[in-house]
C-alpha atoms as a PDB file:
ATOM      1  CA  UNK A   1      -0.667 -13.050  20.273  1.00  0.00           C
ATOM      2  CA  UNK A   2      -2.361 -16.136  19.883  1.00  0.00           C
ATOM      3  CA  UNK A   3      -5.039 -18.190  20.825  1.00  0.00           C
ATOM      4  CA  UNK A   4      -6.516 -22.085  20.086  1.00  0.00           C
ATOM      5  CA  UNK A   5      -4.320 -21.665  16.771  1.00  0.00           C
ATOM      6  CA  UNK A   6      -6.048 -18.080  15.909  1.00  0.00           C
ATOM      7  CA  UNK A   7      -3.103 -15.469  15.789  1.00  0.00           C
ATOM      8  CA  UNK A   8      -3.686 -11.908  16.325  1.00  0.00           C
ATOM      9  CA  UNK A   9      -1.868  -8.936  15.104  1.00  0.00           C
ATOM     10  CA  UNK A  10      -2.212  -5.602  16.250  1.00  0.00           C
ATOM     11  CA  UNK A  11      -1.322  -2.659  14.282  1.00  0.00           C
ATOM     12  CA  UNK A  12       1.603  -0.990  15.089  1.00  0.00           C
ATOM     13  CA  UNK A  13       1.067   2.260  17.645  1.00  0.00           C
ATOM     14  CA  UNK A  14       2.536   6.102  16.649  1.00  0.00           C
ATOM     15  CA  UNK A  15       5.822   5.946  18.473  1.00  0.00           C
ATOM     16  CA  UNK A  16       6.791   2.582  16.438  1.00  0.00           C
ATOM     17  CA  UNK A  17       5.304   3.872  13.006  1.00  0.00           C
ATOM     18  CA  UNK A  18       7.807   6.596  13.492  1.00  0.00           C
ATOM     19  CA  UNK A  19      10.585   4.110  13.885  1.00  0.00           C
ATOM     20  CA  UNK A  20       9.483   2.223  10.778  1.00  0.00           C
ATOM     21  CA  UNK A  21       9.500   6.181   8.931  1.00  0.00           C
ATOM     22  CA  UNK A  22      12.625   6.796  10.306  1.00  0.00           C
ATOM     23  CA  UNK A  23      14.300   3.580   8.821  1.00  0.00           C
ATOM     24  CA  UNK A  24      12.120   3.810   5.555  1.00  0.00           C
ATOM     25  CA  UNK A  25      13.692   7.161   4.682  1.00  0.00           C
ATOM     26  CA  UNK A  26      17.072   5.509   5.622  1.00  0.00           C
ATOM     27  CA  UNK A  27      16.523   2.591   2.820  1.00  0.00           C
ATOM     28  CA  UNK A  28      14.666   4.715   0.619  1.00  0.00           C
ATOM     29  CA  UNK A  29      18.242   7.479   0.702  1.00  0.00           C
ATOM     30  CA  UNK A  30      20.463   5.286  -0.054  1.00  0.00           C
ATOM     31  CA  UNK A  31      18.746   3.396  -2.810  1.00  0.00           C
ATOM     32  CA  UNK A  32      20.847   2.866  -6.112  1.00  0.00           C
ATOM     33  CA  UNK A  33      19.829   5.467  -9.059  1.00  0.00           C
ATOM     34  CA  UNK A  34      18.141   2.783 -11.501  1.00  0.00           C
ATOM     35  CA  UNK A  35      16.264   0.879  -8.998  1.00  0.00           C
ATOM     36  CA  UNK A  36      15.186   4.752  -7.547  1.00  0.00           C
ATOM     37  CA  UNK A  37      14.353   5.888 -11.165  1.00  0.00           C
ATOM     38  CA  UNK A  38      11.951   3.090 -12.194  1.00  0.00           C
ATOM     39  CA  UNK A  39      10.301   3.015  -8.972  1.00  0.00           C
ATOM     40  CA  UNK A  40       9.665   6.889  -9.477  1.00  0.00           C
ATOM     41  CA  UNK A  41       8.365   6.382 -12.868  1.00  0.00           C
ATOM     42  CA  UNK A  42       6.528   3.976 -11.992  1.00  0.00           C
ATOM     43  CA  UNK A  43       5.086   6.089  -8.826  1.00  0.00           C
ATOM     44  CA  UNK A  44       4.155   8.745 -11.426  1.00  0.00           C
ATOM     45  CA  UNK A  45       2.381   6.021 -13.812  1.00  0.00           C
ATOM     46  CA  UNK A  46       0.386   4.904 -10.190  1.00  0.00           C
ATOM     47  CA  UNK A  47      -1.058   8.308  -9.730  1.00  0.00           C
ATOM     48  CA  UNK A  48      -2.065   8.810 -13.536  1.00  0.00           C
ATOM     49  CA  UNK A  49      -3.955   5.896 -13.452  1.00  0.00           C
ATOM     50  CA  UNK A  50      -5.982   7.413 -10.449  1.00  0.00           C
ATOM     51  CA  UNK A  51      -6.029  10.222 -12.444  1.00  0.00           C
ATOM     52  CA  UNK A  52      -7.706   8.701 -15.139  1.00  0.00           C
ATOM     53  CA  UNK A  53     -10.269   7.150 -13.263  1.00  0.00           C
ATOM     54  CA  UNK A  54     -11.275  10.029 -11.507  1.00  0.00           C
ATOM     55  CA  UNK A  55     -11.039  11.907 -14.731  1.00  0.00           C
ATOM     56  CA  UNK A  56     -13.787   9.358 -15.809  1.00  0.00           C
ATOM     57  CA  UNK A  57     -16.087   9.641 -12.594  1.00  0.00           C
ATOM     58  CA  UNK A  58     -16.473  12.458 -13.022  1.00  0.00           C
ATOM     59  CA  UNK A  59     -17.495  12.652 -16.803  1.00  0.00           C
ATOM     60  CA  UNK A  60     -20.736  13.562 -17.581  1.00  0.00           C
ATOM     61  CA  UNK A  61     -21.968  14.109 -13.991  1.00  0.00           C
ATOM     62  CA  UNK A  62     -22.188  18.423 -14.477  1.00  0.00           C
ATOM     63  CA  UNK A  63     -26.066  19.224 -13.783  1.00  0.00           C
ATOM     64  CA  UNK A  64     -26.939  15.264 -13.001  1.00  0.00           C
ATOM     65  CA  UNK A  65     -25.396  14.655  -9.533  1.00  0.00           C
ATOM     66  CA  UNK A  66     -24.253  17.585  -6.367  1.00  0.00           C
ATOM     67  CA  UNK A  67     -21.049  19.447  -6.896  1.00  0.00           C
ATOM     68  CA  UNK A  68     -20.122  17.649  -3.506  1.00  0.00           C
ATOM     69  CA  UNK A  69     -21.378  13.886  -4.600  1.00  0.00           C
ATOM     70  CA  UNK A  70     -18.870  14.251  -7.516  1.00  0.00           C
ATOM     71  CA  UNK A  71     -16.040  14.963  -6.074  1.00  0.00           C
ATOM     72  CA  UNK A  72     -16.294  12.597  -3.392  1.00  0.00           C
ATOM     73  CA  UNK A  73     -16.637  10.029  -5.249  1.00  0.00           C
ATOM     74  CA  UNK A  74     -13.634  11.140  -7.675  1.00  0.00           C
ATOM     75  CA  UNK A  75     -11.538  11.217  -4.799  1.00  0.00           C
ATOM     76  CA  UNK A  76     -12.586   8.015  -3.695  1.00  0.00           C
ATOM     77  CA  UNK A  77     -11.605   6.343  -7.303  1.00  0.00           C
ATOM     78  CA  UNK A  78      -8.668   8.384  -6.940  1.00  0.00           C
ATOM     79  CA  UNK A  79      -6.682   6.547  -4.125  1.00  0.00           C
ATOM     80  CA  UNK A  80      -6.157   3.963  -6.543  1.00  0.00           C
ATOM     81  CA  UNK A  81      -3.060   5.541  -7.514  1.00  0.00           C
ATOM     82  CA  UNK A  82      -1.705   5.945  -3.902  1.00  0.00           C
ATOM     83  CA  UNK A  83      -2.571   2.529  -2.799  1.00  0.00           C
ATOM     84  CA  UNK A  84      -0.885   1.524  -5.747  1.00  0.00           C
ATOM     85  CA  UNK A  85       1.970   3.443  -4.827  1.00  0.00           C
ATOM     86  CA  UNK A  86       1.970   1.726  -1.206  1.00  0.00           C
ATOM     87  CA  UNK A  87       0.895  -1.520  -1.871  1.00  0.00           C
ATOM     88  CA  UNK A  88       3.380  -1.460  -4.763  1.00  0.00           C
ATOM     89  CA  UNK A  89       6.286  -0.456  -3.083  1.00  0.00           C
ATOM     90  CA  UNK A  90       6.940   2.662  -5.421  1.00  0.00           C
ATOM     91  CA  UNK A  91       8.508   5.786  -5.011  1.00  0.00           C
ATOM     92  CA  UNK A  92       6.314   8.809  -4.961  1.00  0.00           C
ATOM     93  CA  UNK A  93       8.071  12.319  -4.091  1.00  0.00           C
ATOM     94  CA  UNK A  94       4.932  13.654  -2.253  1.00  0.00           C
ATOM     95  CA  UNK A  95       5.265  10.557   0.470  1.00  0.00           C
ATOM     96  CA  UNK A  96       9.234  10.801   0.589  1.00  0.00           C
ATOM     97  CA  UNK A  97       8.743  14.037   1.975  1.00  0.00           C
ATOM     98  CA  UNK A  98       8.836  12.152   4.866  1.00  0.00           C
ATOM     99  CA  UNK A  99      12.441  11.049   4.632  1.00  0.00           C
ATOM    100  CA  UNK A 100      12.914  14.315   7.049  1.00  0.00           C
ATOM    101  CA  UNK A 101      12.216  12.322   9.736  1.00  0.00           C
ATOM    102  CA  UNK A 102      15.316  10.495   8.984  1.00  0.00           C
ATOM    103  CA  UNK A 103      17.043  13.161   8.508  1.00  0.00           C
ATOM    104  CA  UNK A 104      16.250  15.541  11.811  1.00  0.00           C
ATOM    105  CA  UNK A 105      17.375  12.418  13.022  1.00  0.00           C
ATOM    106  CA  UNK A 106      20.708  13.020  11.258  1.00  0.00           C
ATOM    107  CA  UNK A 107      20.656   9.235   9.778  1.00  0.00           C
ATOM    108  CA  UNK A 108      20.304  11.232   6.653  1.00  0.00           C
ATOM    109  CA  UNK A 109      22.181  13.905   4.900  1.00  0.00           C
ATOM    110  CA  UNK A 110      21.138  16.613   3.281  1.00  0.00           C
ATOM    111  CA  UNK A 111      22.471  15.939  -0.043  1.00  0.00           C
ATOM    112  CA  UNK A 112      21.052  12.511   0.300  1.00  0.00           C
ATOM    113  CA  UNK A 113      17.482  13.868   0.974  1.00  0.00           C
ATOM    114  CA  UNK A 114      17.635  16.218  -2.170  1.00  0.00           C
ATOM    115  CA  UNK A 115      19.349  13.538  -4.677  1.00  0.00           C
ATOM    116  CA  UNK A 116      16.197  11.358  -3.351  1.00  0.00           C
ATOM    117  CA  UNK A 117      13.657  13.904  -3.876  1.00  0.00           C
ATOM    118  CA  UNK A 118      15.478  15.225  -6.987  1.00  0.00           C
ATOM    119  CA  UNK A 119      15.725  11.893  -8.905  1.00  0.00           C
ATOM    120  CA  UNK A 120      12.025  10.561  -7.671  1.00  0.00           C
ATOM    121  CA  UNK A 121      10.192  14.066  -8.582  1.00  0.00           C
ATOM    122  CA  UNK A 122      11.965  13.481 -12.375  1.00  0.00           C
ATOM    123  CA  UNK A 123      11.078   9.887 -12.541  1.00  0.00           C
ATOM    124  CA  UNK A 124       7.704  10.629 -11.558  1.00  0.00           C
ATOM    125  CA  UNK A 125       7.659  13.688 -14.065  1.00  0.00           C
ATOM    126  CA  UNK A 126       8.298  10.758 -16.579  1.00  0.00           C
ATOM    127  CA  UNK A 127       5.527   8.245 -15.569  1.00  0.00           C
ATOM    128  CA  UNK A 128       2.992  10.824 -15.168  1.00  0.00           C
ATOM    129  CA  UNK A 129       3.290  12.783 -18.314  1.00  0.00           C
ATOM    130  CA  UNK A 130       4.178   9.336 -20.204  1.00  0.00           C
ATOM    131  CA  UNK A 131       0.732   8.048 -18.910  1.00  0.00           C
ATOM    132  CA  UNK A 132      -1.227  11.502 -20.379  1.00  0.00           C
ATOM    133  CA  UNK A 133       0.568  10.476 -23.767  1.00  0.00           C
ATOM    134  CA  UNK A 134      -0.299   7.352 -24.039  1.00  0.00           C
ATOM    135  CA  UNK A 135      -3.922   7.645 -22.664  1.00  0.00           C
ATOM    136  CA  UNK A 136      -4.709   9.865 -25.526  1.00  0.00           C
ATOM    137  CA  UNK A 137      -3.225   8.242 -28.098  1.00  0.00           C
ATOM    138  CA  UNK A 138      -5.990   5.671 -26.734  1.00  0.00           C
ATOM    139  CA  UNK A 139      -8.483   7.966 -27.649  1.00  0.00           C
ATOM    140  CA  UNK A 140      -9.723   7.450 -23.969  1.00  0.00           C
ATOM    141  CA  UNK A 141     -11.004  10.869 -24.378  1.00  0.00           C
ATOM    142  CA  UNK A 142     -13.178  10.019 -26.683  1.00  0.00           C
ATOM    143  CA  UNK A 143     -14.900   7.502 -24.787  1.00  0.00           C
ATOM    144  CA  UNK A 144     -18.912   9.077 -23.462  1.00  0.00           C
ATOM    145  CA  UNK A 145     -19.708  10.918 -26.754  1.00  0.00           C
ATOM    146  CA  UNK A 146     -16.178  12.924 -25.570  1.00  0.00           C
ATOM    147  CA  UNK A 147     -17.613  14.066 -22.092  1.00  0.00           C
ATOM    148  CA  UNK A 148     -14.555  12.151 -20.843  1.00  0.00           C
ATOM    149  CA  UNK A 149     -12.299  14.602 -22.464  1.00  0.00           C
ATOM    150  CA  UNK A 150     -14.352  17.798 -21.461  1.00  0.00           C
ATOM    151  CA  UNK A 151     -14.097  16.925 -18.205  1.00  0.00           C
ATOM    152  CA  UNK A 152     -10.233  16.599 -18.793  1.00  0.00           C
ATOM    153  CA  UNK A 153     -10.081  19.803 -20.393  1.00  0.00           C
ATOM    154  CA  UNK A 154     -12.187  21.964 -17.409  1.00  0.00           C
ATOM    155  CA  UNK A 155     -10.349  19.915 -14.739  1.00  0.00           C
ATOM    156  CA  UNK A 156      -6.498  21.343 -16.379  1.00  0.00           C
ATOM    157  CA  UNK A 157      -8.355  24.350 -16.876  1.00  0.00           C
ATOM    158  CA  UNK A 158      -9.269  24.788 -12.853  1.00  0.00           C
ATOM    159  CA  UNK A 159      -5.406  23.711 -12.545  1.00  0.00           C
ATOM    160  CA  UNK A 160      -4.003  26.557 -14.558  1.00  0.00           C
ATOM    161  CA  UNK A 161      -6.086  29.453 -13.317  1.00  0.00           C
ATOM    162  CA  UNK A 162      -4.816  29.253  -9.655  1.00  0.00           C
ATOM    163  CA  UNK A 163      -2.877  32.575  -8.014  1.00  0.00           C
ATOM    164  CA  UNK A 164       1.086  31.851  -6.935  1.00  0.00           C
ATOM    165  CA  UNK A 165      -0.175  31.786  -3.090  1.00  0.00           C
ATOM    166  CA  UNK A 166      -3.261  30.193  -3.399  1.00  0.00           C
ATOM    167  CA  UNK A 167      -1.739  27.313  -5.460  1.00  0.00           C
ATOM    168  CA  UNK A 168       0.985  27.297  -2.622  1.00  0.00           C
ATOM    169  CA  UNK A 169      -2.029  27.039   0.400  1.00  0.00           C
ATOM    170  CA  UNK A 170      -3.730  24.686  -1.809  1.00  0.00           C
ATOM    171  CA  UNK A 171      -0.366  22.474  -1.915  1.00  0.00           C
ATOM    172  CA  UNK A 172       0.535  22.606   1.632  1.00  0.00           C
ATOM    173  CA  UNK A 173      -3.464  21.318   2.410  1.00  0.00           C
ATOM    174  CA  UNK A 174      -2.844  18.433   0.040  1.00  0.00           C
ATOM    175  CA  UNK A 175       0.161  16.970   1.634  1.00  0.00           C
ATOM    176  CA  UNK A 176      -0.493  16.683   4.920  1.00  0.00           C
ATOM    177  CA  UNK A 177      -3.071  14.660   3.958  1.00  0.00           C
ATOM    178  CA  UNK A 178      -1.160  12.425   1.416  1.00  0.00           C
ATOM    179  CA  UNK A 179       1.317  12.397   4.317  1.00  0.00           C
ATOM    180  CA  UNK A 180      -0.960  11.418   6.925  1.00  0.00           C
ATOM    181  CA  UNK A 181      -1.826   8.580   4.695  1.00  0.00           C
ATOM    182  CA  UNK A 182       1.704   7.156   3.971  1.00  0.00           C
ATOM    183  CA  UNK A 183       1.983   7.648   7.589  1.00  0.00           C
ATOM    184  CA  UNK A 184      -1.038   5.899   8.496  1.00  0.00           C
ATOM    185  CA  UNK A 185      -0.149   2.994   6.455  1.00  0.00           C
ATOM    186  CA  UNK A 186       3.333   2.392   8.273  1.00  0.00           C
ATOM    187  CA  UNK A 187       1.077   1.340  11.468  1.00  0.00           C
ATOM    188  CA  UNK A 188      -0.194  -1.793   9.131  1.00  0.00           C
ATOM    189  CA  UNK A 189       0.693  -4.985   8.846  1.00  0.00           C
ATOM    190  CA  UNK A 190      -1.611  -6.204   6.390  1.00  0.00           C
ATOM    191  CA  UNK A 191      -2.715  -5.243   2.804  1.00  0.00           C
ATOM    192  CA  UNK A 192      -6.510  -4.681   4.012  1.00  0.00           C
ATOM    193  CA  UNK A 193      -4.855  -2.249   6.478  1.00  0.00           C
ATOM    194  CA  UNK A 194      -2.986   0.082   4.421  1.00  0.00           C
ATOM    195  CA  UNK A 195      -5.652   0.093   2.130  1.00  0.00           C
ATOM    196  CA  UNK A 196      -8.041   1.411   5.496  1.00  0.00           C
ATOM    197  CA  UNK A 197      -5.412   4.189   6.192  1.00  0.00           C
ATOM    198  CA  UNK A 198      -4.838   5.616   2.635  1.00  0.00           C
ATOM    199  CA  UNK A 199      -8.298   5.745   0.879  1.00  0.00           C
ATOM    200  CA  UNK A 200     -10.134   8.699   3.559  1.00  0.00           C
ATOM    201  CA  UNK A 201      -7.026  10.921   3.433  1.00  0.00           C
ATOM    202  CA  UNK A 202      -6.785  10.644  -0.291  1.00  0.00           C
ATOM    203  CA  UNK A 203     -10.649  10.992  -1.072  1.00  0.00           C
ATOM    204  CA  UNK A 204     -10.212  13.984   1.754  1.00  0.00           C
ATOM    205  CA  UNK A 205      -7.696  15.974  -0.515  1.00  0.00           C
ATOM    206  CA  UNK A 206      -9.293  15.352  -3.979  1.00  0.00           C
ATOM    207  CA  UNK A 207     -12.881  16.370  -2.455  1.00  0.00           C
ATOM    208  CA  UNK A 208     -11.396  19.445  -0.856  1.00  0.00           C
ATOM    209  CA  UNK A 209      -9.847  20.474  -4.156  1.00  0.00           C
ATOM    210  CA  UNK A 210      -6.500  20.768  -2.906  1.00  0.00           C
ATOM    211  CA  UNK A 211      -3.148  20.188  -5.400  1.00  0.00           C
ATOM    212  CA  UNK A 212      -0.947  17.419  -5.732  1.00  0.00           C
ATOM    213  CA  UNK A 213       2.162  18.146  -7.433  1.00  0.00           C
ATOM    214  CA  UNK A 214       2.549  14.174  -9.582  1.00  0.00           C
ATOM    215  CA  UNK A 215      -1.143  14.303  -9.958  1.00  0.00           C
ATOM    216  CA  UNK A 216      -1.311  17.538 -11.834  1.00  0.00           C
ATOM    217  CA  UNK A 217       1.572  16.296 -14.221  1.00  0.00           C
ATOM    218  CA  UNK A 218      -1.437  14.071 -15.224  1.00  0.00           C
ATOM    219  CA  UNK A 219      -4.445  16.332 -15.527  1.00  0.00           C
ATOM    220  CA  UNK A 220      -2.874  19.103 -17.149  1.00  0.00           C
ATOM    221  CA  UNK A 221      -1.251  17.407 -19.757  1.00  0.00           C
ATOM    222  CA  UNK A 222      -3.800  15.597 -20.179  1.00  0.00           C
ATOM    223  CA  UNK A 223      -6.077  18.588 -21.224  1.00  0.00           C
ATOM    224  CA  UNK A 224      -3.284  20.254 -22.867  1.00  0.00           C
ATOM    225  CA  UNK A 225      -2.488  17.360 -25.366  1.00  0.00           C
ATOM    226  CA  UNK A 226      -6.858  17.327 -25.885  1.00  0.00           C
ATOM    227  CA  UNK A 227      -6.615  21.119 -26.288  1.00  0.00           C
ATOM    228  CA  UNK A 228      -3.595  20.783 -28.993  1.00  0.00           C
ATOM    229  CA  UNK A 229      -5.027  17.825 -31.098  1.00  0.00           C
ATOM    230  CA  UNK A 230      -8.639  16.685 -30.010  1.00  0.00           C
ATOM    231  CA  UNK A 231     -11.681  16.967 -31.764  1.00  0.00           C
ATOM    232  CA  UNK A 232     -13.103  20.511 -31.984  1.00  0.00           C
ATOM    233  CA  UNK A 233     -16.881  19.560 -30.026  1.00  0.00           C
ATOM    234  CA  UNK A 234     -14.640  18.266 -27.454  1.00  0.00           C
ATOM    235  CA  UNK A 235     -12.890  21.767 -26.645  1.00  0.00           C
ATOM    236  CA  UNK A 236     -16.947  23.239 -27.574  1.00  0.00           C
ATOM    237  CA  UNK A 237     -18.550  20.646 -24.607  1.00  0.00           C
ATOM    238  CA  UNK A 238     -15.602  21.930 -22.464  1.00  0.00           C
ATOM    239  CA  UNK A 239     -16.069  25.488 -22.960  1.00  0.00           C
ATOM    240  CA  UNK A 240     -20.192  25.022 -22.575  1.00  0.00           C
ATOM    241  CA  UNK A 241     -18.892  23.339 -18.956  1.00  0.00           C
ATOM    242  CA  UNK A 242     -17.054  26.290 -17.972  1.00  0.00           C
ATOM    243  CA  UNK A 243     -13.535  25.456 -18.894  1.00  0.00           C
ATOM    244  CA  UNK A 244     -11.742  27.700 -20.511  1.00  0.00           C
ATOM    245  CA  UNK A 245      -9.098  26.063 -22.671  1.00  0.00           C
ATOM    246  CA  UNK A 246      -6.926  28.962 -23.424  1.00  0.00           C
ATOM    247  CA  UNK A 247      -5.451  29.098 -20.225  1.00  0.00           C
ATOM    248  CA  UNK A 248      -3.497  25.400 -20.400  1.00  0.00           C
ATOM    249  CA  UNK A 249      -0.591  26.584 -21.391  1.00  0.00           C
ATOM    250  CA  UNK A 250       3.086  24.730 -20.595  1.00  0.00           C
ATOM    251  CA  UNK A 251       3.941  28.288 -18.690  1.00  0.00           C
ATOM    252  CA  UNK A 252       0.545  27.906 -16.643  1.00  0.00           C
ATOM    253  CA  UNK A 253       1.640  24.267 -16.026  1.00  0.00           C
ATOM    254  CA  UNK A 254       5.199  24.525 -15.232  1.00  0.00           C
ATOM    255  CA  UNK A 255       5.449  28.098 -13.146  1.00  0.00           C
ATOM    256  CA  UNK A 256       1.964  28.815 -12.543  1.00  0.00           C
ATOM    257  CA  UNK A 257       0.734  25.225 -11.023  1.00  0.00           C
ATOM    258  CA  UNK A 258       3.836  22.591 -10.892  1.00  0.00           C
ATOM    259  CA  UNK A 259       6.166  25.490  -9.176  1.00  0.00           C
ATOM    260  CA  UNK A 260       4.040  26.623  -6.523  1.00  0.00           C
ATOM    261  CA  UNK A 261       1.803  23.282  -5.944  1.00  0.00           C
ATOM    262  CA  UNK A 262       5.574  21.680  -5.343  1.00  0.00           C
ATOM    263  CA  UNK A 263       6.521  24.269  -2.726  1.00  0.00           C
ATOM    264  CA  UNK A 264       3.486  23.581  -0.926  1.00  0.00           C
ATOM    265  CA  UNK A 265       3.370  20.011  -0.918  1.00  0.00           C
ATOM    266  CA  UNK A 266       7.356  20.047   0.488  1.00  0.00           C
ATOM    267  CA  UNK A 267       5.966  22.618   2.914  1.00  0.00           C
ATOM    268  CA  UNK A 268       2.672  20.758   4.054  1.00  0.00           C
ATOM    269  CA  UNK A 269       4.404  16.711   4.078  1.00  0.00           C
ATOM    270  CA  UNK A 270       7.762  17.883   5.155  1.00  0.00           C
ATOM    271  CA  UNK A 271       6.880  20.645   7.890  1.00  0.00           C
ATOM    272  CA  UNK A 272       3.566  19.510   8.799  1.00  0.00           C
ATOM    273  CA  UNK A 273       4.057  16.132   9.024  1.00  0.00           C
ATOM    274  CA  UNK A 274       7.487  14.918   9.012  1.00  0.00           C
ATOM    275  CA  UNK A 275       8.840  17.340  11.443  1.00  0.00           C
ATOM    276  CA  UNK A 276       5.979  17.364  13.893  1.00  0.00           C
ATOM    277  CA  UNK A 277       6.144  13.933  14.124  1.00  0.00           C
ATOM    278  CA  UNK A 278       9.689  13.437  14.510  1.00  0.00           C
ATOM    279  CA  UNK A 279       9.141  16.249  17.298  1.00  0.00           C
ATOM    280  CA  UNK A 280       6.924  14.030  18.995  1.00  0.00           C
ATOM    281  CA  UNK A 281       8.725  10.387  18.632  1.00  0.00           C
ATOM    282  CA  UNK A 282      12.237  10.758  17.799  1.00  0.00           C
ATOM    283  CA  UNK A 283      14.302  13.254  19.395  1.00  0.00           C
ATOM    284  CA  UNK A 284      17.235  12.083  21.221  1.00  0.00           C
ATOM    285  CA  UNK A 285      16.093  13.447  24.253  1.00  0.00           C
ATOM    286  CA  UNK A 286      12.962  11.563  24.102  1.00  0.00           C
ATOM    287  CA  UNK A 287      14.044   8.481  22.630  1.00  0.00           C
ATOM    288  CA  UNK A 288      15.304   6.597  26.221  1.00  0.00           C
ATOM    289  CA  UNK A 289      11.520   7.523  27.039  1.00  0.00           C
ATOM    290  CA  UNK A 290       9.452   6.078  23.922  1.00  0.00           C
ATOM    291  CA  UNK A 291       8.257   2.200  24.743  1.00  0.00           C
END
């Protein structure tokens, strides 16, 4: 619409964000494997950085501000990575849980969906972990007399201390809300309003202390490379904080945190999100019906 030369766009409404989904998951399924690969990595990289920064938010802020200020505000810093990620045009497998849509839809097949998902959670794997390396061969961790790094260490320690099932609710929490922010952003049309949609969800998630699958290929490799080969006073500060290093181990990150935290995020952005709101929108039957 416009008016005396002053155009106006609206954002888009639910049934045509589930359009946009539906062809999203289309593009994003049939994407070559290179072009899929570095846009995972690079996805993975995205949420580190968040990572990072909330790592460093947090740092130093035990006994100074509320247990609820602080992680607020971490989450806050934190949806740097997933703008990123949206803004960016990467390819993040919590959000492509969403290519169900697509694929209730039957514009997808199945072994489409899980070569996407497959290739993207590796890639991310890669720019995630790559990230941890690199930041502490920084010495990033050193940085505020080391309370950076404690705070590393007792977040991968929280990480790595979670039961099968609660790690699995904690997962399934996380990605509907990472969902409903990919989501939300498909109803932009401009930068400023995918930022809008994505930060609440995202600060939501982290506040709540609920898992994200790429974001925990950060933190607890982060704190497990710290553990291995940072300073001793480091590990000390993190122990005096709570943390309790001996429990980042790669089986505590691979079966007891990455396994379950993936089933519930599939569970919580596929299930919860995707399929409801292809329910909604995009069955055939209701299709003639939708404006």
């Amino acid at each position: 619409m416009e008016s005396k030369g002053v155009r106006y766009v609206d954002s888009l409404l639910p049934a045509e964000m589930a359009r946009r989904a539906e062809d999203i998951g289309v593009a994003k399924s049939s994407m070559e494997f290179g072009r899929l690969f570095v846009l995972a990595v690079l996805a993975g990289a995205f949420i580190g950085f968040g990572a990072v920064l909330a790592t460093t938010a947090a740092a130093g802020s035990a006994g100074v501000l509320p247990f609820g200020v602080t992680r607020v505000f971490s989450g806050f810093v934190f949806s740097l990575g997933l703008v990123m990620v949206v803004i960016g045009g990467a390819e993040l497998f919590t959000g492509n849980n969403l290519i169900v849509m697509a694929w209730a839809n039957r514009r997808v097949s199945t072994p489409q969906i899980l070569r996407n998902w497959a290739i993207v959670f590796v890639g991310n794997f890669v720019g995630a972990f790559g990230l941890a390396v690199l930041v502490f061969l920084s010495g990033q961790h050193l940085f505020g007399g080391g309370s950076v790094g404690a705070q590393a260490l007792v977040i991968a320690s929280a990480k790595s201390n979670l039961g099968f099932t609660e790690a699995i609710a904690l997962g399934i929490l996380c990605n509907i809300l990472v969902c409903l922010a990919v989501w939300m952003s498909n109803s932009g049309r401009t930068t400023a309003d995918k930022v809008i949609a994505v930060v609440p969800p995202v600060t939501a998630f982290v506040a709540c202390g609920f898992e994200h699958s790429i974001a925990n290929m950060y933190f607890i490799p982060a704190g497990m490379l710290i553990k291995w080969f940072g300073p001793e006073a480091i590990i000390a500060e993190s122990v005096r904080l709570g943390a309790d290093p001996g429990l980042i181990t790669m089986q505590s990150f691979l079966v007891g945190n990455l396994l379950p935290v993936t089933i519930g995020n599939v569970i919580g952005g596929a299930l919860f999100v995707g399929i409801v709101y292809w329910f909604v929108y995009l069955r055939k039957s209701d299709r003639s019906q939708m404006p």
